[in-house]
C-alpha atoms as a PDB file:
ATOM      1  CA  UNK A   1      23.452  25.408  34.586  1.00  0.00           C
ATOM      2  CA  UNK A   2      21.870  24.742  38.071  1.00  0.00           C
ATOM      3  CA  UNK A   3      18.588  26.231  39.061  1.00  0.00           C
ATOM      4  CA  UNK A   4      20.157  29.440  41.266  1.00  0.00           C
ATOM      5  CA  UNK A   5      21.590  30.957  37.717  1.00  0.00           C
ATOM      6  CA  UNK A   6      18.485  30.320  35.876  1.00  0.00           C
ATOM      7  CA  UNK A   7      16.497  33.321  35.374  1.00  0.00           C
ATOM      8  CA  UNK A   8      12.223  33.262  35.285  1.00  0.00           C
ATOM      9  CA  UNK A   9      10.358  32.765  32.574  1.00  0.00           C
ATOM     10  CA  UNK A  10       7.511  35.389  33.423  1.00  0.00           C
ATOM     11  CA  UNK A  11       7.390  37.976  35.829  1.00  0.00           C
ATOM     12  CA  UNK A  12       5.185  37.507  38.190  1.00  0.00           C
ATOM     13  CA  UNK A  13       3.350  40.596  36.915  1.00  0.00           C
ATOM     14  CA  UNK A  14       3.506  38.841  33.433  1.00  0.00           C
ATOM     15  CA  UNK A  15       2.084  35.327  35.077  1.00  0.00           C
ATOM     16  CA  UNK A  16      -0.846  37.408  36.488  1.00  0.00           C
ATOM     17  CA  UNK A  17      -1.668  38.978  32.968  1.00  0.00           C
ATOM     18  CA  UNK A  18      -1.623  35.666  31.417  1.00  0.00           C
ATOM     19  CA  UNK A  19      -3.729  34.342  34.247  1.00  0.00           C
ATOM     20  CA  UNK A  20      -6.192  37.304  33.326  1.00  0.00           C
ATOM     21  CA  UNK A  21      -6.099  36.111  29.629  1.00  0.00           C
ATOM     22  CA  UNK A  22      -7.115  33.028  30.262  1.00  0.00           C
ATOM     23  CA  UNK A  23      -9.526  33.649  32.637  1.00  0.00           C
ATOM     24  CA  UNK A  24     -11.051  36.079  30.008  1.00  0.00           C
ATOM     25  CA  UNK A  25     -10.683  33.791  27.358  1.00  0.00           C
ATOM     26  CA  UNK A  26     -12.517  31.090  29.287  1.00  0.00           C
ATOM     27  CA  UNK A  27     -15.555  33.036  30.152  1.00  0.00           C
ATOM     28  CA  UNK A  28     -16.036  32.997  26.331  1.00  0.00           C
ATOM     29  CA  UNK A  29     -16.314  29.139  26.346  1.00  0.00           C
ATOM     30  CA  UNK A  30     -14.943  28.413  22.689  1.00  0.00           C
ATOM     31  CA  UNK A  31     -13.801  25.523  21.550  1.00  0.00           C
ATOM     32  CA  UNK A  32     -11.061  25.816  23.528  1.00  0.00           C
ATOM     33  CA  UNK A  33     -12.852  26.303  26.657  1.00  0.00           C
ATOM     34  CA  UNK A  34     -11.785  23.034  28.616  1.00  0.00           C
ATOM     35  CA  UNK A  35      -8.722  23.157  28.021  1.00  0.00           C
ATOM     36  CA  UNK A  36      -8.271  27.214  28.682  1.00  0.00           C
ATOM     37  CA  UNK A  37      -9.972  26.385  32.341  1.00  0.00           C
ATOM     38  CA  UNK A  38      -7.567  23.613  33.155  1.00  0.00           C
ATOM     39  CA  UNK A  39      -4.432  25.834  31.699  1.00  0.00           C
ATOM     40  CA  UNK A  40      -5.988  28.694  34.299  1.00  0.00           C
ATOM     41  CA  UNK A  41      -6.033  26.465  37.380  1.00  0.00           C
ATOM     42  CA  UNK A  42      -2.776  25.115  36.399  1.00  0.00           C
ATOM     43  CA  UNK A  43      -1.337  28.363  36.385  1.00  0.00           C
ATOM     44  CA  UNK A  44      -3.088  30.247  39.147  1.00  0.00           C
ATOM     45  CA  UNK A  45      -2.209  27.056  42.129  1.00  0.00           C
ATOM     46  CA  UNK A  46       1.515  27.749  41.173  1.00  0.00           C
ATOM     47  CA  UNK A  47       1.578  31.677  40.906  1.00  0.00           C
ATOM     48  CA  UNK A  48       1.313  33.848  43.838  1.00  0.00           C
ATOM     49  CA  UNK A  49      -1.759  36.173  44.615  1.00  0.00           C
ATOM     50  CA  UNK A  50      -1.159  39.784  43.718  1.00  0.00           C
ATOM     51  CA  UNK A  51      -0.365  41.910  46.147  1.00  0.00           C
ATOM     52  CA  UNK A  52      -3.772  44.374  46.439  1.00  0.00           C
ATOM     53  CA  UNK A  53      -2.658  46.154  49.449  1.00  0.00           C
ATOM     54  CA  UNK A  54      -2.233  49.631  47.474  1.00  0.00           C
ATOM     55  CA  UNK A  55      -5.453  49.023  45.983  1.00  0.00           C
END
């Protein structure tokens, strides 16, 4: 299967809530704090900013 026919594996709607997740899960700073922050920037260089025009 080439890369055209492959469908997403997130939304981008579904990429921002995960982003949002993470970003609330970091400002908890658990264990898992380093590793949630470099997860988040991971994520939030590759997926586009919302759109926040209709806000």
């Amino acid at each position: 299967m080439d890369q055209e026919t492959r469908l997403p594996l997130l939304t981008l709607d579904e990429a921002h809530d995960v982003i949002d997740v993470l970003a609330h899960t970091e400002a908890r700073e658990g264990e898992w704090g380093e590793q949630v922050q470099r997860l988040l920037c991971e994520l939030a260089a590759r997926v586009p900013s919302r759109d926040v025009s209709g806000w």
